[in-house]
PDB file of N, CA and C in Angstrom:
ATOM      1  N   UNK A   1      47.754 103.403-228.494  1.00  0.00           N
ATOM      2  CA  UNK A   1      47.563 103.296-229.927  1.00  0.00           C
ATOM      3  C   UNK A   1      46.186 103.843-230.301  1.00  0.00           C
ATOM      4  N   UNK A   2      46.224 104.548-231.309  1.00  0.00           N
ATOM      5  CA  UNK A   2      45.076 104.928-231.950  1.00  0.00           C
ATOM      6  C   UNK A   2      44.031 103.792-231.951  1.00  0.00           C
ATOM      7  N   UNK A   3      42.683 104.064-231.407  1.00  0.00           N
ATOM      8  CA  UNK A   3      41.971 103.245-232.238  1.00  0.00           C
ATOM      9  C   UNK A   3      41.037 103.047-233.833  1.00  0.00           C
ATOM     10  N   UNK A   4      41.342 104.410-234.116  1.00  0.00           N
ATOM     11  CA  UNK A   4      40.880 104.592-235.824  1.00  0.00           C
ATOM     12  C   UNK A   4      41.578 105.204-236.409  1.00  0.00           C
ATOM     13  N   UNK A   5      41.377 104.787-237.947  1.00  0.00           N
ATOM     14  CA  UNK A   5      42.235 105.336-238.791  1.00  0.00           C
ATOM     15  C   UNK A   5      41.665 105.946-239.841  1.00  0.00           C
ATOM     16  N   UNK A   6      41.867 107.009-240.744  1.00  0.00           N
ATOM     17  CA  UNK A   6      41.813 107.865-241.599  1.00  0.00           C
ATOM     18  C   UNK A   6      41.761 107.379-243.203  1.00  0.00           C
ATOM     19  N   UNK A   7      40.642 107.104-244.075  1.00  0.00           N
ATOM     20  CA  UNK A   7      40.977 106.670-245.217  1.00  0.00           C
ATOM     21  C   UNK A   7      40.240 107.681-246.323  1.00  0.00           C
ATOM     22  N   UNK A   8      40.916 108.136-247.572  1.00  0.00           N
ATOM     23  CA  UNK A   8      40.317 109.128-248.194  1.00  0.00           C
ATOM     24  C   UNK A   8      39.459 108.145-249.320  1.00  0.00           C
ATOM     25  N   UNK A   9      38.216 108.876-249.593  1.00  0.00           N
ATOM     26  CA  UNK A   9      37.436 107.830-250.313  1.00  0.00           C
ATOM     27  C   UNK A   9      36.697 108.855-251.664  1.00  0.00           C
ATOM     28  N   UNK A  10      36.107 108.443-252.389  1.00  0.00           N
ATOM     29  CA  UNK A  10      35.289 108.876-253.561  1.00  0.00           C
ATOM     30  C   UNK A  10      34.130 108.098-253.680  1.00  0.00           C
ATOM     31  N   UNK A  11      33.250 109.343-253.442  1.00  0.00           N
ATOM     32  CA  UNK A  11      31.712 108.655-253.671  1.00  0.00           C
ATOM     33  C   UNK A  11      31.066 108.699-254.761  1.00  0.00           C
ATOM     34  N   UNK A  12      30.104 108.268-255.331  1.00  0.00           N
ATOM     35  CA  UNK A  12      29.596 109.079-256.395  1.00  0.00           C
ATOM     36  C   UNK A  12      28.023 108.492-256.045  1.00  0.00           C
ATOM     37  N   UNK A  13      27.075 109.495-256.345  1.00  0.00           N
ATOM     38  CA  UNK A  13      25.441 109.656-256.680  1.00  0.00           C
ATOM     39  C   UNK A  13      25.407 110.368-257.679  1.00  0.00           C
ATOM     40  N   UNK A  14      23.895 110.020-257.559  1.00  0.00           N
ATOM     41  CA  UNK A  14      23.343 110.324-259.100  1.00  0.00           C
ATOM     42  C   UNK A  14      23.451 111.565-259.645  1.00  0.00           C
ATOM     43  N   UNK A  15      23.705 112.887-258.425  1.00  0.00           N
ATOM     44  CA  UNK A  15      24.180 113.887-258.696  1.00  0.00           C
ATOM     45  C   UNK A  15      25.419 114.572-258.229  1.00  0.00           C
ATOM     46  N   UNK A  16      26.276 113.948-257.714  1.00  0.00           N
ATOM     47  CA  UNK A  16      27.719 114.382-256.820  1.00  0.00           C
ATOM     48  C   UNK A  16      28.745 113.687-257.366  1.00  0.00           C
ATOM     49  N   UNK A  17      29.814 114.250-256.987  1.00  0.00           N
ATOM     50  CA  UNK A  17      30.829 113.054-256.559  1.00  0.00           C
ATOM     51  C   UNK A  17      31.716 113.576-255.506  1.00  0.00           C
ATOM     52  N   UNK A  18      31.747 113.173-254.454  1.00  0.00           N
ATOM     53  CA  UNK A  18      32.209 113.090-253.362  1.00  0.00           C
ATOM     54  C   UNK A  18      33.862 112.661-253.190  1.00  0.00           C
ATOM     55  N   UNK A  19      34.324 113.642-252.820  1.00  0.00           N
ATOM     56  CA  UNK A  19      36.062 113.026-251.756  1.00  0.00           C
ATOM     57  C   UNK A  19      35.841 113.529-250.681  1.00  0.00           C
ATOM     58  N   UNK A  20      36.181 112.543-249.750  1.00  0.00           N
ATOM     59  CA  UNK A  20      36.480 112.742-248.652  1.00  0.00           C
ATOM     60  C   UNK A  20      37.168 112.173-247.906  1.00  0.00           C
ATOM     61  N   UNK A  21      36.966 112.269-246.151  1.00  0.00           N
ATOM     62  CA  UNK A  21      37.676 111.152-245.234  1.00  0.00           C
ATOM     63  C   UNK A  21      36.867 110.591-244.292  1.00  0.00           C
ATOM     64  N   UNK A  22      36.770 109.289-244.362  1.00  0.00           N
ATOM     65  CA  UNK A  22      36.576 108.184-243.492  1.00  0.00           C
ATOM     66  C   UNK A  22      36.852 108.135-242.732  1.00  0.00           C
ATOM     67  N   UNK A  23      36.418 107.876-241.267  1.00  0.00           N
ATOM     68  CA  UNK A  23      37.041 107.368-240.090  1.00  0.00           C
ATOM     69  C   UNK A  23      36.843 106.101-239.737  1.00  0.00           C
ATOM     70  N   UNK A  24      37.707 105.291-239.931  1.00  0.00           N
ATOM     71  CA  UNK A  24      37.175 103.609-240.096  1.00  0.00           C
ATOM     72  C   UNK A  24      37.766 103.246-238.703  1.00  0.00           C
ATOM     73  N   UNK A  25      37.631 101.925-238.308  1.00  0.00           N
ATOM     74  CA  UNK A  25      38.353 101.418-237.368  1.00  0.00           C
ATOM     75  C   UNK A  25      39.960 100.923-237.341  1.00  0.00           C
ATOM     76  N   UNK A  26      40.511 100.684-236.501  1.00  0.00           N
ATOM     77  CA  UNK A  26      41.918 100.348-237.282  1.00  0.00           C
ATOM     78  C   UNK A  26      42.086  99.076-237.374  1.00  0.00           C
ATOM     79  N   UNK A  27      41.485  98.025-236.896  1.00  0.00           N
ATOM     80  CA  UNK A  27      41.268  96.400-237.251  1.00  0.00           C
ATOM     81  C   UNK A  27      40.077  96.215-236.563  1.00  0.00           C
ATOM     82  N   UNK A  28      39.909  94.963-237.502  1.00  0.00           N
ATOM     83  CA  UNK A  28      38.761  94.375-237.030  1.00  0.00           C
ATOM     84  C   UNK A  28      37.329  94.840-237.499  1.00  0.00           C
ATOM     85  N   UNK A  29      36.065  94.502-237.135  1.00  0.00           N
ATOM     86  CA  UNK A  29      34.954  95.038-237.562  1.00  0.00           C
ATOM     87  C   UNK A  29      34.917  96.437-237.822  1.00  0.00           C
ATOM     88  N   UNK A  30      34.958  96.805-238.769  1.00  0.00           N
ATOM     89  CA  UNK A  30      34.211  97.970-239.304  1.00  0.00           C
ATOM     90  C   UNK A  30      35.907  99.067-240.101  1.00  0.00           C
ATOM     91  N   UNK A  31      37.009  97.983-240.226  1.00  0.00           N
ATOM     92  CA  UNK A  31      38.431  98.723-240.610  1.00  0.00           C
ATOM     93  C   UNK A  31      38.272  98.765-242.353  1.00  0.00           C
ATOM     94  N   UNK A  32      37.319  98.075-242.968  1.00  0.00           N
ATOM     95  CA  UNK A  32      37.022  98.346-244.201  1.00  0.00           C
ATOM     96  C   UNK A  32      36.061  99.586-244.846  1.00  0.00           C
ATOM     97  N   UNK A  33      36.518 100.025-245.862  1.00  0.00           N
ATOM     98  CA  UNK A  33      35.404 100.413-246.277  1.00  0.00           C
ATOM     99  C   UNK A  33      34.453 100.181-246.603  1.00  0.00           C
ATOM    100  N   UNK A  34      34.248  99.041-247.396  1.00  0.00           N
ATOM    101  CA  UNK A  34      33.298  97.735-247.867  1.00  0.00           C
ATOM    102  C   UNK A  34      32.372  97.727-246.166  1.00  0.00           C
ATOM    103  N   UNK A  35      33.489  97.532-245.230  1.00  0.00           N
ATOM    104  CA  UNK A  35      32.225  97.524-243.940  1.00  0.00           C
ATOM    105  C   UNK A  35      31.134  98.477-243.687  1.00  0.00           C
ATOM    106  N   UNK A  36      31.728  99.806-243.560  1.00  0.00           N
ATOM    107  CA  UNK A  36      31.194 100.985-243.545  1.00  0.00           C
ATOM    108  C   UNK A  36      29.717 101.003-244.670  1.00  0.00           C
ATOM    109  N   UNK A  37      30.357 100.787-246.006  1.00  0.00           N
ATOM    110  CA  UNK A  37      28.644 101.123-246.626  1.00  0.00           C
ATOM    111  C   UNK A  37      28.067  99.993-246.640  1.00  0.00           C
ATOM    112  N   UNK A  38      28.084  98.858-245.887  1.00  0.00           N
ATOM    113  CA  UNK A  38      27.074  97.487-246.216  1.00  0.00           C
ATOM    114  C   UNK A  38      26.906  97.410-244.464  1.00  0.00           C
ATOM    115  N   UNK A  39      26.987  97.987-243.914  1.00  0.00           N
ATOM    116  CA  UNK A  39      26.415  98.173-242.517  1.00  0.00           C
ATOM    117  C   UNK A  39      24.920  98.350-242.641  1.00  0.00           C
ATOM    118  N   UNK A  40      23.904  97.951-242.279  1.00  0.00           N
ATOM    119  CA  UNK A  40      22.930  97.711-243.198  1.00  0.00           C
ATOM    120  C   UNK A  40      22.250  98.362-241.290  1.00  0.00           C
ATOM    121  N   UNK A  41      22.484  98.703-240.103  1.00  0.00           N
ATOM    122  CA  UNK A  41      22.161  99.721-239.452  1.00  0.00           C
ATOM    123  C   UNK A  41      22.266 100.883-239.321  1.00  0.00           C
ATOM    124  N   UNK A  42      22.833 101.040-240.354  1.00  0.00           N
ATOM    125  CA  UNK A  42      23.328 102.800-240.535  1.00  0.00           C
ATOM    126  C   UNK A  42      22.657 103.375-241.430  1.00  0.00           C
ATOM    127  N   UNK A  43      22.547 104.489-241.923  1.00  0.00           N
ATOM    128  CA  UNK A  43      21.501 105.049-242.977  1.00  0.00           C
ATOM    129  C   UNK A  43      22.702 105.959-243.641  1.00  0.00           C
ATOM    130  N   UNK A  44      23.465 106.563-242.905  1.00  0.00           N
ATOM    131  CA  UNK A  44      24.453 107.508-243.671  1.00  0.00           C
ATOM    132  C   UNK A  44      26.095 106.980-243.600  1.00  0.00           C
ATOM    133  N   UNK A  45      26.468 108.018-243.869  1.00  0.00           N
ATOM    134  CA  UNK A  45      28.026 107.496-243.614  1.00  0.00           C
ATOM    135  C   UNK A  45      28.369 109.169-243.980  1.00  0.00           C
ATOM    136  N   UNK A  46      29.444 109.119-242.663  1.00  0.00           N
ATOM    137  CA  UNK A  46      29.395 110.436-242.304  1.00  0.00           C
ATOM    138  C   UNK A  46      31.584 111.115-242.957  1.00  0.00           C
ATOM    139  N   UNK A  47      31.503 111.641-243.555  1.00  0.00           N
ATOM    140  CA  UNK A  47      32.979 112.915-244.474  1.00  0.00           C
ATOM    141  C   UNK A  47      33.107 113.714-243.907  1.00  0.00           C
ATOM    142  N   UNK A  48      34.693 113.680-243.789  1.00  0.00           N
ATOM    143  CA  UNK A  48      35.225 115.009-243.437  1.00  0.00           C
ATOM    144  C   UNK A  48      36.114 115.672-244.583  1.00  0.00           C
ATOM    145  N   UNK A  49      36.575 116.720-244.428  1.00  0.00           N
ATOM    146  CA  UNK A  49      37.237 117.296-245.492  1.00  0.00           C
ATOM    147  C   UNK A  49      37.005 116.747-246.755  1.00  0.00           C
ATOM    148  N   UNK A  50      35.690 117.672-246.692  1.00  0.00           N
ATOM    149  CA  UNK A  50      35.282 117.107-248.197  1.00  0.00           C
ATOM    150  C   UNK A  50      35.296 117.918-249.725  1.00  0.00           C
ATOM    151  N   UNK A  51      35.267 117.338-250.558  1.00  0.00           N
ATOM    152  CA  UNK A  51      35.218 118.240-251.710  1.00  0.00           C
ATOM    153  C   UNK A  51      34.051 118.161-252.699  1.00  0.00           C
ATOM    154  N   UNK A  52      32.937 117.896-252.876  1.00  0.00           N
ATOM    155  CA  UNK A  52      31.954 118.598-253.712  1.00  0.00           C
ATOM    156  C   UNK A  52      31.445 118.915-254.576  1.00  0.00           C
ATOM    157  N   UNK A  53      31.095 117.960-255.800  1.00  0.00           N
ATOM    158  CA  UNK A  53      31.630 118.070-257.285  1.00  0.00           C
ATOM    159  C   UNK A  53      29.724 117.949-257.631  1.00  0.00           C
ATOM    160  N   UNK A  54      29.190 118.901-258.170  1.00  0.00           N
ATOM    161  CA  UNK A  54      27.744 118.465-258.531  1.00  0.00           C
ATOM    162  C   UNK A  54      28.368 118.046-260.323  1.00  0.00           C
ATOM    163  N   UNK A  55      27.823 116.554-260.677  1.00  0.00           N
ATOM    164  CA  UNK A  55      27.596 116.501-262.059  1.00  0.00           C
ATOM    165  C   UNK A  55      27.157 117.370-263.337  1.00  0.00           C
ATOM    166  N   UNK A  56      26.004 118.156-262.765  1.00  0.00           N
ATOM    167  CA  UNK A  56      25.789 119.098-263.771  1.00  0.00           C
ATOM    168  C   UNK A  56      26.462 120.784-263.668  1.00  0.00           C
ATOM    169  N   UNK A  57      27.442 120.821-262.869  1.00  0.00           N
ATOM    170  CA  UNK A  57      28.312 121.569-262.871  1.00  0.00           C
ATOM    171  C   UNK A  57      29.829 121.590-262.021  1.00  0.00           C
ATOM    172  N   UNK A  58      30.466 120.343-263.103  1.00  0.00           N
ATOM    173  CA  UNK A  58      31.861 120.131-262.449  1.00  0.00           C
ATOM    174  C   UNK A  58      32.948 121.126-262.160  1.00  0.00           C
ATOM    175  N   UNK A  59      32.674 122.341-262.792  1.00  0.00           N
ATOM    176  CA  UNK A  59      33.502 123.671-263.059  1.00  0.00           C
ATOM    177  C   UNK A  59      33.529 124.255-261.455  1.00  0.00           C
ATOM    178  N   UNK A  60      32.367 123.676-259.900  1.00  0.00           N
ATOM    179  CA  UNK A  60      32.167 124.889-258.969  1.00  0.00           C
ATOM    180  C   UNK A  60      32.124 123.583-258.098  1.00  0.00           C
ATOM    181  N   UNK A  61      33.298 122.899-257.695  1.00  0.00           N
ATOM    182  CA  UNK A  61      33.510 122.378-256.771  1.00  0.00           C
ATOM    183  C   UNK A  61      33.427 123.139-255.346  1.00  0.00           C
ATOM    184  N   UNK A  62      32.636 122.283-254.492  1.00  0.00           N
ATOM    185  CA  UNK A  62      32.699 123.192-252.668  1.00  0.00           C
ATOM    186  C   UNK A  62      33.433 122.208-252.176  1.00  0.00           C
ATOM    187  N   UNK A  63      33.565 123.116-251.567  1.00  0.00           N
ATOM    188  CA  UNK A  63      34.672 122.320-250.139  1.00  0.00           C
ATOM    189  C   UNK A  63      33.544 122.528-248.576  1.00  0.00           C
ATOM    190  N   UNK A  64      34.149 121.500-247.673  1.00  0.00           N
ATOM    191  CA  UNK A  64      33.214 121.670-246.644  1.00  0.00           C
ATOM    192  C   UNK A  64      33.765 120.922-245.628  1.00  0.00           C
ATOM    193  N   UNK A  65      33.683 121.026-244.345  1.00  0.00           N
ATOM    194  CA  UNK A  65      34.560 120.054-243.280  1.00  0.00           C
ATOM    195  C   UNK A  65      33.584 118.717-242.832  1.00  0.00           C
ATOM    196  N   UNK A  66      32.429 118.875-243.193  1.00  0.00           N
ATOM    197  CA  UNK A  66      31.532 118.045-242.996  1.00  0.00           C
ATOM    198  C   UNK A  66      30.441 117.487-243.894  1.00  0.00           C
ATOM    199  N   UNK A  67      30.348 115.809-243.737  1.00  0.00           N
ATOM    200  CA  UNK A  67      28.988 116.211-244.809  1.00  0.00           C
ATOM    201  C   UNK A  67      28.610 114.892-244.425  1.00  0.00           C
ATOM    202  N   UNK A  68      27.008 114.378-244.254  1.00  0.00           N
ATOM    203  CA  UNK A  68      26.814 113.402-244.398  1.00  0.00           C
ATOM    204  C   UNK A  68      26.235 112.731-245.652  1.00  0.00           C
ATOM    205  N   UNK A  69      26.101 111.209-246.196  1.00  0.00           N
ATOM    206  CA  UNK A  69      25.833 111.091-247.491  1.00  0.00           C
ATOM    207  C   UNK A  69      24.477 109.673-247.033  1.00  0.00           C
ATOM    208  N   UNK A  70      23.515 110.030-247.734  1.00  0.00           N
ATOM    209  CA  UNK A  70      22.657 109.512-246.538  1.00  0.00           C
ATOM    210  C   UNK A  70      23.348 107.330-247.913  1.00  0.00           C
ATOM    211  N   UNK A  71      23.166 106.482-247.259  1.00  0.00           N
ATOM    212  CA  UNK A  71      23.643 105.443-247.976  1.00  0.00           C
ATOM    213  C   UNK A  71      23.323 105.104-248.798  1.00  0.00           C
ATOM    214  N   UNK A  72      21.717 104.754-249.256  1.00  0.00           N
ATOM    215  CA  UNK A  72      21.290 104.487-250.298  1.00  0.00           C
ATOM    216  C   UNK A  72      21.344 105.753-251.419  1.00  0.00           C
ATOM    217  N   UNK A  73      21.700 106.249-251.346  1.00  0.00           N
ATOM    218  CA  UNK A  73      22.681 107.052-252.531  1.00  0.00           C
ATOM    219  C   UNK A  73      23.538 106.793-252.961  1.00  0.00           C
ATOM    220  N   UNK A  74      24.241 105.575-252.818  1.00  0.00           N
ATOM    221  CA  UNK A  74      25.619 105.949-252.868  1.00  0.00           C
ATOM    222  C   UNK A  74      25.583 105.028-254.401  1.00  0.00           C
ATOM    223  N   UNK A  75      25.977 105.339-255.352  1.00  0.00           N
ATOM    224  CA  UNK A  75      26.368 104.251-256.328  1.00  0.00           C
ATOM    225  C   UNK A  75      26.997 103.447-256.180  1.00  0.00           C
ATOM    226  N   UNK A  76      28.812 104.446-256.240  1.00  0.00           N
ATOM    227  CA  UNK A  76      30.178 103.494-256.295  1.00  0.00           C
ATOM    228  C   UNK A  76      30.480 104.267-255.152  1.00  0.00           C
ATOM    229  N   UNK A  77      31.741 103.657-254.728  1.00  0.00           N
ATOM    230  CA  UNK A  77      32.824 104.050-253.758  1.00  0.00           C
ATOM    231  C   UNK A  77      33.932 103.713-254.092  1.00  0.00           C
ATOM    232  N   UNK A  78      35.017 104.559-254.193  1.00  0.00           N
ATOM    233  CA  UNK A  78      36.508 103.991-254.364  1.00  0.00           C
ATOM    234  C   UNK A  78      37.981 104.584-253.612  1.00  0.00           C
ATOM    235  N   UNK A  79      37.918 103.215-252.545  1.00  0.00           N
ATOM    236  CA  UNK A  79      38.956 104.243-251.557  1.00  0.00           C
ATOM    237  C   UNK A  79      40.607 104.948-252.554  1.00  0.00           C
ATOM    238  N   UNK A  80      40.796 105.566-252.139  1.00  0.00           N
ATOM    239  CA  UNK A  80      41.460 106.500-253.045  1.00  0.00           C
ATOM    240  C   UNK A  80      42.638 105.913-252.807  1.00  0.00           C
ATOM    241  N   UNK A  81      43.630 105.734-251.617  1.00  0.00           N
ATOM    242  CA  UNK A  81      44.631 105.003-251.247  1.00  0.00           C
ATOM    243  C   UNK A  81      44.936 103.710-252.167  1.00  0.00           C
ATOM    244  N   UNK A  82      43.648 103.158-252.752  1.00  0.00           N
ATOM    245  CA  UNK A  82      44.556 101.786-253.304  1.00  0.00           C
ATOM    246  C   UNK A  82      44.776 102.682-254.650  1.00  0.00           C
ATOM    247  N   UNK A  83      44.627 103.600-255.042  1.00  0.00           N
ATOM    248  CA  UNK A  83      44.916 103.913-256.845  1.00  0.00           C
ATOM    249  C   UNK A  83      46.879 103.781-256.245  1.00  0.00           C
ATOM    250  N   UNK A  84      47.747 103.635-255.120  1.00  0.00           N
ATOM    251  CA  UNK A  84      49.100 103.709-255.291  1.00  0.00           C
ATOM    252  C   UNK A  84      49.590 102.515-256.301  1.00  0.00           C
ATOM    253  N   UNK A  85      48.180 101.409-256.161  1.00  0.00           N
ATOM    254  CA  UNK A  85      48.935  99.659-256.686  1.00  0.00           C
ATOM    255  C   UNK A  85      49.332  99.919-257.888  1.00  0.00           C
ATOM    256  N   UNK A  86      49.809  98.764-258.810  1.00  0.00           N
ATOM    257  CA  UNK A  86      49.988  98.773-260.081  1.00  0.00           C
ATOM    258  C   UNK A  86      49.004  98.500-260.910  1.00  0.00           C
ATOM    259  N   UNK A  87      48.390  97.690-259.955  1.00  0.00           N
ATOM    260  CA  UNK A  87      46.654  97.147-261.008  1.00  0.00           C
ATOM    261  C   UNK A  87      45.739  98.037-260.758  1.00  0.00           C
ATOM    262  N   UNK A  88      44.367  97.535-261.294  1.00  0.00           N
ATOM    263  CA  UNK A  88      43.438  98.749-260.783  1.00  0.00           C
ATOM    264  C   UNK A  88      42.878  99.116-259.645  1.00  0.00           C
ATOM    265  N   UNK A  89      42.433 100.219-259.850  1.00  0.00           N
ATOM    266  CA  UNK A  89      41.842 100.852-258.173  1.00  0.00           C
ATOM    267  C   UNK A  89      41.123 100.262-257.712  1.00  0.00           C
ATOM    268  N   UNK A  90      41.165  99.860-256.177  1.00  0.00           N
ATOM    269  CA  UNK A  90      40.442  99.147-255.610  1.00  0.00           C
ATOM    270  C   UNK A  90      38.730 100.120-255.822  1.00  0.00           C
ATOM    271  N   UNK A  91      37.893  98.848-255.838  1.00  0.00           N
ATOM    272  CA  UNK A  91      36.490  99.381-256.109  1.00  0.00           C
ATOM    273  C   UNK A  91      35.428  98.883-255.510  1.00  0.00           C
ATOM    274  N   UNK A  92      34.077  99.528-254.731  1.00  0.00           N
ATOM    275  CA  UNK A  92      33.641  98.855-253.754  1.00  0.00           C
ATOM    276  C   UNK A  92      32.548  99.100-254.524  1.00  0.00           C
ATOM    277  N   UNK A  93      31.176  98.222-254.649  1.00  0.00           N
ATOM    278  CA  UNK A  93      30.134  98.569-255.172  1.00  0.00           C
ATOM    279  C   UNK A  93      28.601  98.456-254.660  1.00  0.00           C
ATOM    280  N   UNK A  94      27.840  99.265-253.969  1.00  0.00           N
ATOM    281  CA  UNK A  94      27.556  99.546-253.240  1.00  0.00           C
ATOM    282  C   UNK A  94      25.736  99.333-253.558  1.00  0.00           C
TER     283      UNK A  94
END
């Protein structure tokens, strides 16, 4: 069995907004996202297939296979997977 799993997420800073993918654990310590940015030994948190959105020019999205986002940047986070529910998107606040 796999031991990690794949979750697509949305970041946002003061100048980005970030999609990407997570590599979380698949249970247990660290299978949240909520775990990932309140890990308070880590400094970044590291995207794959990412997409690239600067605020002051949403029109020239990049794409990139990698990116790190160093943490204390991060505003919000919102794993993208819960927007399937009926209520609102799950939201992590960071």
């Amino acid at each position: 069995m796999e031991q990690h799993r794949h979750e697509r997420v949305q970041i946002e800073t003061a100048r980005h907004r970030i999609e990407g993918t997570l590599t979380l654990a698949r249970d247990g310590y660290r299978s949240r996202v909520s775990d990932v940015l309140n890990a308070t030994e880590r400094d970044f948190v590291s995207l794959t297939d990412v997409t690239l959105i600067p605020h002051d020019a949403p029109q020239t999205p990049e794409m990139h296979e990698f990116v790190i986002v160093a943490r204390n940047q991060i505003v919000l986070a919102i794993p993208l997977d819960d927007r399937r529910g009926s209520g609102p998107p799950g939201l992590t606040s960071v």
